[in-house]
Protein backbone atom coordinates (compact mmCIF):
# COMPACT_ATOMS: atom_id res chain seq x y z
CA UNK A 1 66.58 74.15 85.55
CA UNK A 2 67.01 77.18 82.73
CA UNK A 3 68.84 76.46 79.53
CA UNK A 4 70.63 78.48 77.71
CA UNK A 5 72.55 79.23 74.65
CA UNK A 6 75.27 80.95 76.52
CA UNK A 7 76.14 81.75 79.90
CA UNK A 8 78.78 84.12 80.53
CA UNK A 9 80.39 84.50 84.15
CA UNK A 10 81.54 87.65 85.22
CA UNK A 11 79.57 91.12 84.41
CA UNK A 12 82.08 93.41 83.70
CA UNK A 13 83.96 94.78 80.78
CA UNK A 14 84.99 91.94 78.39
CA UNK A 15 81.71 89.74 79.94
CA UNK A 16 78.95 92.39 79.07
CA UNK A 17 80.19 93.19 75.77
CA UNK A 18 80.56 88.78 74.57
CA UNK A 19 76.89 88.97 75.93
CA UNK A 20 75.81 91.67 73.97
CA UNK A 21 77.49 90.48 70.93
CA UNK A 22 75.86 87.05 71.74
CA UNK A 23 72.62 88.89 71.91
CA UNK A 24 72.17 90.56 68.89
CA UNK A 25 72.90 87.48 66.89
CA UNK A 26 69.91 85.91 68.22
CA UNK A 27 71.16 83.49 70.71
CA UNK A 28 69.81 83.25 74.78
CA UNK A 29 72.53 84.73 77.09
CA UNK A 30 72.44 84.90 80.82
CA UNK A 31 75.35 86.79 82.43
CA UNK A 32 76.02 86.03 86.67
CA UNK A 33 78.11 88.10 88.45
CA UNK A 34 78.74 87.39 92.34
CA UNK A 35 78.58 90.53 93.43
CA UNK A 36 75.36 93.13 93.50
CA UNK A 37 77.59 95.45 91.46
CA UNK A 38 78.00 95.53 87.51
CA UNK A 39 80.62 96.56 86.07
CA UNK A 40 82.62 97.62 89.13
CA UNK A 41 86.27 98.11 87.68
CA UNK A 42 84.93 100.03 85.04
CA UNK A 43 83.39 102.70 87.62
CA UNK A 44 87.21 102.41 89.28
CA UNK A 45 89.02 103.06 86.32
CA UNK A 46 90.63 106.30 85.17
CA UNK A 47 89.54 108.70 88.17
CA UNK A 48 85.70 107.63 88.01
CA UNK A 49 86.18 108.95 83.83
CA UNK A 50 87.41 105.46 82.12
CA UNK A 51 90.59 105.48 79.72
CA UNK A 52 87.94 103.43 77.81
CA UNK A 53 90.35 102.90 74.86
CA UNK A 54 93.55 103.95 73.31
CA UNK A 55 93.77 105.81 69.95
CA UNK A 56 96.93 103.86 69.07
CA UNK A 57 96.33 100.46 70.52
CA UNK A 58 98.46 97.43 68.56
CA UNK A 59 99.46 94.25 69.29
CA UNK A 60 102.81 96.07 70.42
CA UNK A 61 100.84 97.29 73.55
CA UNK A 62 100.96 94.24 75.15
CA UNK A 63 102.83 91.77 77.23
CA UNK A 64 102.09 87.95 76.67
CA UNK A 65 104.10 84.61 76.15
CA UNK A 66 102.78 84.45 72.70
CA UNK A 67 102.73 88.38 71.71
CA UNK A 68 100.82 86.92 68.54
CA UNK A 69 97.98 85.75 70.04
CA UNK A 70 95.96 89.00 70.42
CA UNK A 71 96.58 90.29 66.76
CA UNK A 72 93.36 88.42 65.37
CA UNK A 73 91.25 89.73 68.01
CA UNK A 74 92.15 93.31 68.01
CA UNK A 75 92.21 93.72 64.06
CA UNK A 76 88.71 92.25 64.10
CA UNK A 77 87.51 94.91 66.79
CA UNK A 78 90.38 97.79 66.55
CA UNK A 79 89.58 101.26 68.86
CA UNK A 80 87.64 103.09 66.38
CA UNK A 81 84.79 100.11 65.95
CA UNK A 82 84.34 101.04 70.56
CA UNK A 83 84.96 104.83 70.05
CA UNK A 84 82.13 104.56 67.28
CA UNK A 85 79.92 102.73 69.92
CA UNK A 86 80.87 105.58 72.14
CA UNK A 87 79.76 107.93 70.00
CA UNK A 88 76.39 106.24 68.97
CA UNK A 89 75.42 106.60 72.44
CA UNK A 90 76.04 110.35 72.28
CA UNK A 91 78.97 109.91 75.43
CA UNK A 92 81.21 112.91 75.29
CA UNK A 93 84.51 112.24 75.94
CA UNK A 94 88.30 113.81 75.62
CA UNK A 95 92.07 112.69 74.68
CA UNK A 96 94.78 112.81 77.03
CA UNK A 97 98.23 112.66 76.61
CA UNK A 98 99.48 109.53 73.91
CA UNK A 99 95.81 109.17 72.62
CA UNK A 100 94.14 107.74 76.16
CA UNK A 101 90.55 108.50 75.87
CA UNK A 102 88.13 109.69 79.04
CA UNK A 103 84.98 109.95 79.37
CA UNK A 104 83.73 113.91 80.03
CA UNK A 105 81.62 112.98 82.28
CA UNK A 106 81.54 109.73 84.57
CA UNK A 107 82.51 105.74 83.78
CA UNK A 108 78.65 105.06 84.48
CA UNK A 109 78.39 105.78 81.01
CA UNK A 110 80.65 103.27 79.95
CA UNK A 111 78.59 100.73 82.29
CA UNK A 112 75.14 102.53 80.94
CA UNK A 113 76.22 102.19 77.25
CA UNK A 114 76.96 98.30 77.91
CA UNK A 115 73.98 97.24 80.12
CA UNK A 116 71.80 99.47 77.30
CA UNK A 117 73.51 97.24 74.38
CA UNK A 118 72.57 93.93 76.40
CA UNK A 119 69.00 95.26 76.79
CA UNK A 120 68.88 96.00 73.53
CA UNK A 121 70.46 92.10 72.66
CA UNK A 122 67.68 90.50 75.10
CA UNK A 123 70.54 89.63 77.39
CA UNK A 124 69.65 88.41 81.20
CA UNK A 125 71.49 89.30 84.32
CA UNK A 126 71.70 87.84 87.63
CA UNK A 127 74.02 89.39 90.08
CA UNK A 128 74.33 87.89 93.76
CA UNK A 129 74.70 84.42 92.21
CA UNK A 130 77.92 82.44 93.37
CA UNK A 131 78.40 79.42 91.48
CA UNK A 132 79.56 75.91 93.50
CA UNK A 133 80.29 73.77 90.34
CA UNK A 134 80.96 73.42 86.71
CA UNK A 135 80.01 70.15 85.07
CA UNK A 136 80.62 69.10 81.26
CA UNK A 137 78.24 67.33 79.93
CA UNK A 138 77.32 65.78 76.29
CA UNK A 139 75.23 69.11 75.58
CA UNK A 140 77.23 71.70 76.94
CA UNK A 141 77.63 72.47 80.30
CA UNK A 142 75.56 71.94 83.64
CA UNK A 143 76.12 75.09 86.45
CA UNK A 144 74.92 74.96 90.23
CA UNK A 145 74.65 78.31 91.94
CA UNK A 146 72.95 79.31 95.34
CA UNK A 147 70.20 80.59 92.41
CA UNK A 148 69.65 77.46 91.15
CA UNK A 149 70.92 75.01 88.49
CA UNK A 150 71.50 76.16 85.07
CA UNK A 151 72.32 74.26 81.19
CA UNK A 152 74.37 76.16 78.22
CA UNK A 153 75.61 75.09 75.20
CA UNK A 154 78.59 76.98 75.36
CA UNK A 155 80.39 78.74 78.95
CA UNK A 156 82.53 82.04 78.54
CA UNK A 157 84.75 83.32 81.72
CA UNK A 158 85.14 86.58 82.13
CA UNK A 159 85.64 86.83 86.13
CA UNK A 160 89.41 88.66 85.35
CA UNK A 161 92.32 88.47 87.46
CA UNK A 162 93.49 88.73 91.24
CA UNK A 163 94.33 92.90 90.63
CA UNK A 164 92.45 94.95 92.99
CA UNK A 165 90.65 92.51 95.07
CA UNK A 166 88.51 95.92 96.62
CA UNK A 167 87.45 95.59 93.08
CA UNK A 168 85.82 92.22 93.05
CA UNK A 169 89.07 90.35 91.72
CA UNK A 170 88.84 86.51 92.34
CA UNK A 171 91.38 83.47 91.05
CA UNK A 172 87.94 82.25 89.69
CA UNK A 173 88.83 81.88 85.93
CA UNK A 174 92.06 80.31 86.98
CA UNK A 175 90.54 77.77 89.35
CA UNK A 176 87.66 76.46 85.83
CA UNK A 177 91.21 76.47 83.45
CA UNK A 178 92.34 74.17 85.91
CA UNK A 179 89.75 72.16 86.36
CA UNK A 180 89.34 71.40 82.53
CA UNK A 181 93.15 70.98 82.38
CA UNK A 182 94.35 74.42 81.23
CA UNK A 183 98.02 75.67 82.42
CA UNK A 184 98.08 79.16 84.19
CA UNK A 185 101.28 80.75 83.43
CA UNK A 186 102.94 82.62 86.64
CA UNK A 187 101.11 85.44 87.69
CA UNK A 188 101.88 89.02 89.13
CA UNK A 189 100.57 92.35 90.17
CA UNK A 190 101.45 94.01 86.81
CA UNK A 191 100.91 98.14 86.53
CA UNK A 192 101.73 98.50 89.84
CA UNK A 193 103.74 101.15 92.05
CA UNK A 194 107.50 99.65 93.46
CA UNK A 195 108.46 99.66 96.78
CA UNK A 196 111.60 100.59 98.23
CA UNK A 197 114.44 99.09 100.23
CA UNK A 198 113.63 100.80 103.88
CA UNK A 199 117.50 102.75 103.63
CA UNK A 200 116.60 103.84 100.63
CA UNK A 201 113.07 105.08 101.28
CA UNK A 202 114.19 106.77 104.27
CA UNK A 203 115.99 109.60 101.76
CA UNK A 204 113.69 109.41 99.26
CA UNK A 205 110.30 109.39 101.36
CA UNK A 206 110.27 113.38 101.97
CA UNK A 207 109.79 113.58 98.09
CA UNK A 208 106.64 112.39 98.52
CA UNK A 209 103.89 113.79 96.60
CA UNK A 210 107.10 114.99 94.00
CA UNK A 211 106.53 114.70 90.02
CA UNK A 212 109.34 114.46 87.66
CA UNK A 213 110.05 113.97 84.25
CA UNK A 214 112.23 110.79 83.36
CA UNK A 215 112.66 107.39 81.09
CA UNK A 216 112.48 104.16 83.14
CA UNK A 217 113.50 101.25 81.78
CA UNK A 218 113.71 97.45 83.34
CA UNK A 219 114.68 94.55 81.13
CA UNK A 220 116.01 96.60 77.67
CA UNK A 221 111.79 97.96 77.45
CA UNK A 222 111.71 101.77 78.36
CA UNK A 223 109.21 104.53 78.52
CA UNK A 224 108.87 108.20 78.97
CA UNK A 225 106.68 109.56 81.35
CA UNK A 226 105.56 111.02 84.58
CA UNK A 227 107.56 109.36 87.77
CA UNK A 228 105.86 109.95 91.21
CA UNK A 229 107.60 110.01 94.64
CA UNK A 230 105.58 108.15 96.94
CA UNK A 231 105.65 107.39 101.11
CA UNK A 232 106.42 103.43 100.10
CA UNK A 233 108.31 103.57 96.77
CA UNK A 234 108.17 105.17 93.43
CA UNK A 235 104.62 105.38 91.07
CA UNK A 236 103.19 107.33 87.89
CA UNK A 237 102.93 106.34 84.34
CA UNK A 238 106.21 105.70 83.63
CA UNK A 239 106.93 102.99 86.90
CA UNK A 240 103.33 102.09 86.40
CA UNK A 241 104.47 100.98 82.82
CA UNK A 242 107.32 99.36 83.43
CA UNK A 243 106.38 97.21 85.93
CA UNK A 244 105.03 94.57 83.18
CA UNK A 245 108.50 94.06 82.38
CA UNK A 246 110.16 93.71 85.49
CA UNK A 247 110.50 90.96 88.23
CA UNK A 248 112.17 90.50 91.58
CA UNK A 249 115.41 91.16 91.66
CA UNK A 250 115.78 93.25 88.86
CA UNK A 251 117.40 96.69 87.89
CA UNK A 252 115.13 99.73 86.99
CA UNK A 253 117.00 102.53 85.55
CA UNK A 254 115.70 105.85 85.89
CA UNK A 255 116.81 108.66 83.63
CA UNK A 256 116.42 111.73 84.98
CA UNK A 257 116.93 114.26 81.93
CA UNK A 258 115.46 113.10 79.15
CA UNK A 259 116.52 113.61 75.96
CA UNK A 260 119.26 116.26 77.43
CA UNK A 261 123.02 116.09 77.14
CA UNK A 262 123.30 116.32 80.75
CA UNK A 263 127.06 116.42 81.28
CA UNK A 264 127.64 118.82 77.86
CA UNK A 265 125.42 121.58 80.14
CA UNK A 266 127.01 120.49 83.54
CA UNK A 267 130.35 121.91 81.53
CA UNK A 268 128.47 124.76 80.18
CA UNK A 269 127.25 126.13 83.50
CA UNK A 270 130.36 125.39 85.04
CA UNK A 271 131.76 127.94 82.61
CA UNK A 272 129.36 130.40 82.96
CA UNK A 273 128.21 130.14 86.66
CA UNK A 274 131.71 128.76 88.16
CA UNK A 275 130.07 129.65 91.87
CA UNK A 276 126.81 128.15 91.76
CA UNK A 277 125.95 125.22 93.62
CA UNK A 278 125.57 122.21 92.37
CA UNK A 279 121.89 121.48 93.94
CA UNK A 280 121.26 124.87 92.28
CA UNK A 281 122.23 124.40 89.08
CA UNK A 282 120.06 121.23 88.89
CA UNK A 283 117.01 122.93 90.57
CA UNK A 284 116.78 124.51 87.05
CA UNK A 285 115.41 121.02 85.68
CA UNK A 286 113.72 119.26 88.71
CA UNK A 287 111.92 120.63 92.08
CA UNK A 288 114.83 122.58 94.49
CA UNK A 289 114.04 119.99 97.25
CA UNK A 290 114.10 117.22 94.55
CA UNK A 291 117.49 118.35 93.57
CA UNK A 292 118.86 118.91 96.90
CA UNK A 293 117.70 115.43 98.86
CA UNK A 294 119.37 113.35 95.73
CA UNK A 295 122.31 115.11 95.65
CA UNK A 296 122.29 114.18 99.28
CA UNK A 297 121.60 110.63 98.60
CA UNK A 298 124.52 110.62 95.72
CA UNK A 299 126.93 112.23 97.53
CA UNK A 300 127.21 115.54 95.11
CA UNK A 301 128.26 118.96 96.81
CA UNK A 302 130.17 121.82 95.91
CA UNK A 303 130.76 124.67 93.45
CA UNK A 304 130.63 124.39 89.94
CA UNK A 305 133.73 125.73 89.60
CA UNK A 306 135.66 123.43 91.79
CA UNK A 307 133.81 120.17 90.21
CA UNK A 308 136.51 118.38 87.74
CA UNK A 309 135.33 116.82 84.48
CA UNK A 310 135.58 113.45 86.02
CA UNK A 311 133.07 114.45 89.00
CA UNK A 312 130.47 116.26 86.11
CA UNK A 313 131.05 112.94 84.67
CA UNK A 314 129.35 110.74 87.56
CA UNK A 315 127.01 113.44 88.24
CA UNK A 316 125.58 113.18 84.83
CA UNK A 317 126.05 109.50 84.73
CA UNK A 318 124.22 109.03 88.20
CA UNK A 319 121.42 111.29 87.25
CA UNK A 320 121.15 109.94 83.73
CA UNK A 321 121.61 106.02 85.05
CA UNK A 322 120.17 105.70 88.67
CA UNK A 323 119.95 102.38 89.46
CA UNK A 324 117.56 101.35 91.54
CA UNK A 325 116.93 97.69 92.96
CA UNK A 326 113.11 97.53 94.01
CA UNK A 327 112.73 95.64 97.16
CA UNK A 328 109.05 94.44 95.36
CA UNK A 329 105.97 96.00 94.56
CA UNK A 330 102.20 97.24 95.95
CA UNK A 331 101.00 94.03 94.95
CA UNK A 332 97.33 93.24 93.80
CA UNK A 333 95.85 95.54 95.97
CA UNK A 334 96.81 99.23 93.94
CA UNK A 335 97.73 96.91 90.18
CA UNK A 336 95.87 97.77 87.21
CA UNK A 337 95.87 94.87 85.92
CA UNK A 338 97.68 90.81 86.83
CA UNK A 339 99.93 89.63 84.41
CA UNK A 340 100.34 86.18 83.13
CA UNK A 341 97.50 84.84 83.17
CA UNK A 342 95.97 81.17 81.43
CA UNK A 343 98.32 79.80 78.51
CA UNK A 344 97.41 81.33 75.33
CA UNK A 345 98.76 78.40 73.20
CA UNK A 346 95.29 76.63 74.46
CA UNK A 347 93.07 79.32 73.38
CA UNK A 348 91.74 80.07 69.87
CA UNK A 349 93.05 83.32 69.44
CA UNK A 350 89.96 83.54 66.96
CA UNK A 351 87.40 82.67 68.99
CA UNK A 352 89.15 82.94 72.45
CA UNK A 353 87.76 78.89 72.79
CA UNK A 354 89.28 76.39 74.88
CA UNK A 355 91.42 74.29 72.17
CA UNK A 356 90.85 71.12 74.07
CA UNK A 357 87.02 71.90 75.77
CA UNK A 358 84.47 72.36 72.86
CA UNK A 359 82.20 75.21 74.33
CA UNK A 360 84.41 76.52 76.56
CA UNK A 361 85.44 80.32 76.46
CA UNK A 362 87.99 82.71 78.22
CA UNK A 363 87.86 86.16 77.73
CA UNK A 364 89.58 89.57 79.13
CA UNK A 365 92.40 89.99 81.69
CA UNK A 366 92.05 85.98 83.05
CA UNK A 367 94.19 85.53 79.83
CA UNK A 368 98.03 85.75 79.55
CA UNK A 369 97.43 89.50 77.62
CA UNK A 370 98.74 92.23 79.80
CA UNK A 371 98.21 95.55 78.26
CA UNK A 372 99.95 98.89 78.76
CA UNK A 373 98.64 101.53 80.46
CA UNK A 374 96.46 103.99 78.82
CA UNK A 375 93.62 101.56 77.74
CA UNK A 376 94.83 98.78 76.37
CA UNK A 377 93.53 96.54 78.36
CA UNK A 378 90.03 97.79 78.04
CA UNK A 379 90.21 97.57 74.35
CA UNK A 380 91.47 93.76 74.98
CA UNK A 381 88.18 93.45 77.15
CA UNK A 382 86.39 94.77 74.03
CA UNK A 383 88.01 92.89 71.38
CA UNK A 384 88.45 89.16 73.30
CA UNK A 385 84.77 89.81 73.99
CA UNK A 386 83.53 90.61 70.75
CA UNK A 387 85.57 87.47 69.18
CA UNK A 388 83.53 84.91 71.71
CA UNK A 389 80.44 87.04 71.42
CA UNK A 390 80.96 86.04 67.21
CA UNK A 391 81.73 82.79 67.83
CA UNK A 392 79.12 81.23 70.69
C-alpha cells in the first residue's frame, strides 16, 4: 500500500492547482483521475482558448446559498495572483469583452502551465484509476482503486459536477459528501441554453443562427448581452447568464432595445415616416427577418401612420417586456457549469475542510458556488484550490 500526505481526486482545474500548492510546501501528493485525460474541461472551455479568469471577479459573481462563503477564498487568491502565474509561464493571452481573459493560443497551455507547476511541486499522477471505496480511519483515510490500495492523511475532492458529462462529469463528489454525512443542496444544469414551448419554437426556430442585442432578466437579476436564436430555444451570454437565476416555471423577460426609449422613437418615426411599415421601421435596430417573424408572432402590422398611441404603446411594451415562459433547459449535456452543489455551511470557507470530517476536503464546482460566465468559475477552481492546497 502507498501513503501519502495528500491525495487529491480529480485532475482538473481546482484538483491540479490544491496539488501543486500541496507540493511546493513540501508535503507527498498523489492526484487520480479516472479518465486517461488531464485536465479535459479546461481543453473544452472557451473555444479550445480558456476564459482562464475574469479581470473583475468578486464575490458578487456568484450564485450560492451562503453568497459569503467564497469571499475568504477569493481575497486570498484574487485574478491577478493566476494572471501573474500566467504570465510567469510566458502564455500570451487577450481580453474580451467585460474583462474575460483567453488564451492567444490554445487551453493546453493552461493544462501545460498546471501539470509544469505539479512537476515542479514533486506531485504524482495516476490517471485510469477508478476508485471502489473510501474508508476513514484513525490516520487519515484508506482508498481502494483497480490500481491498488492507497493511505493519506488528508483527502481533497475535486471530481466537479454532473455539467457536460462528454466532459468527464460524474455525481462522484456528491456520492463521498454523502457518505460522510454532508447535505447536497438541489442541483441543476446552470449556464445553460432554454428551450422552448414547441408553438412557440415553431415561429421563432427560422431565427436560428440570429444575434441580437437585449437585457434578460429572470427573478429581479438582469444582464446585458448577446441573445442567440437557436433550432431548440434561445442561447448566448446573456440567456447563458441568466439561467443561474431561474427555475422551472419561471418568467424570463427579454428586452429588446436596450437602454432606448423605444415608444418616444416609435412616435418620432411615426411623424416623420407616417408610411413606413412597421417591420421596417424596426429593421433599423434588429435583423429585417428578425423584425418581421416577431412582429408576426406579436401580432404588429401596418403603417406608421395609421398606428394610434395606444398600439405604439404595446409595441414598445411587447418589445421592451417579452415574456417568455421556458418550457426547461439543454440540461447537463451543453451547461457550463451545475449549480447547487454540497452545503457550504459544512465547509471551512478557509480551508474548504469538511467541518465535521477532520482531513476531509472539497474543492471547485462540487461546491454550492456557481459562478457567472466569463471565468468565474475558473478563478473559484483556482482560489478553493489554493485554500486546501494551504491548508493540507
Amino acid at each position: 500500500m502507498q501513503s501519502y500526505d495528500v491525495i487529491i481526486i480529480g485532475a482538473g482545474a481546482s484538483g491540479l492547482m490544491c496539488a501543486a500548492t500541496a507540493g511546493y510546501r513540501g508535503k507527498s501528493v498523489l492526484v487520480i483521475e479516472r479518465s486517461n485525460k488531464i485536465g479535459r474541461k479546461i481543453l473544452m472551455s472557451g473555444g479550445g482558448r480558456c476564459n482562464f479568469t475574469n479581470l473583475h471577479n468578486s464575490a458578487a459573481n456568484f450564485v450560492s446559498k451562503n453568497p459569503h462563503f467564497c469571499k475568504s477564498a477569493l481575497s486570498r487568491y484574487p485574478a491577478r495572483s493566476f494572471i501573474e502565474l500566467v504570465e510567469r509561464h510566458g502564455i500570451d493571452f487577450h481580453e474580451k469583452t467585460l474583462g474575460q481573459l483567453f488564451c492567444d493560443d490554445s487551453s493546453k497551455q493552461i493544462v501545460d502551465l498546471l501539470l509544469t507547476e505539479c512537476d515542479w511541486a514533486g506531485v504524482e499522477i495516476k490517471t485510469h484509476t477508478d476508485l471502489t471505496a473510501i474508508e476513514k480511519t484513525a490516520e487519515g483515510f484508506l482508498l481502494k482503486a483497480n490500481g491498488g490500495r492507497f493511505s493519506c492523511r488528508s483527502l481533497v475532492i475535486a471530481t466537479g459536477g454532473l455539467s457536460i458529462p462528454n466532459g468527464g462529469a460524474t455525481d462522484f463528489a456528491y456520492r463521498v459528501a454523502e457518505q460522510f454525512g454532508l447535505e447536497v443542496t438541489p442541483l441543476a444544469a446552470a449556464l445553460v441554453p432554454f428551450t422552448l414551448q414547441p408553438q412557440q419554437l415553431e415561429h421563432l426556430k427560422q431565427l436560428a443562427g440570429v444575434s441580437h442585442r437585449i437585457i434578460a432578466t429572470a427573478n429581479g437579476v438582469s444582464f446585458t448581452e448577446q441573445m442567440l436564436f437557436t433550432h431548440r430555444g434561445l442561447s448566448g451570454p446573456a440567456i447563458l447568464q441568466v439561467s443561474n437565476y431561474w427555475a422551472p416555471g419561471d418568467v424570463v423577460e427579454l428586452n429588446l432595445f436596450p437602454g432606448m426609449d423605444l415608444l418616444a422613437e416609435l412616435k418620432t418615426q411615426r411623424e416623420t415616416r407616417p408610411k413606413a411599415e412597421i417591420t421596417t421601421v424596426l429593421s433599423q435596430y434588429m435583423s429585417r427577418k428578425m423584425a418581421q417573424v416577431l412582429c408576426e408572432l406579436f401580432g404588429f402590422a401596418g403603417q406608421m401612420g395609421d398606428l394610434s398611441n395606444a398600439r405604439l404603446t404595446e409595441i414598445a411594451e411587447q418589445f421592451s417586456r417579452w415574456q417568455i415562459k421556458p418550457s426547461g433547459t439543454e440540461g447537463y449535456r451543453t451547461a457550463e457549469v451545475t449549480r447547487g452543489g454540497i452545503n457550504t455551511d459544512q465547509i471551512s470557507q478557509k480551508t474548504m475542510e469538511a467541518k465535521a470530517v477532520e482531513g476531509l476536503y472539497f474543492i471547485g464546482e462540487c461546491l454550492d458556488v456557481t459562478g457567472h460566465l466569463g471565468g468565474h468559475n475558473f478563478q473559484w477552481a483556482w482560489a478553493s484550490g489554493v485554500a486546501a492546497g494551504q491548508a493540507v
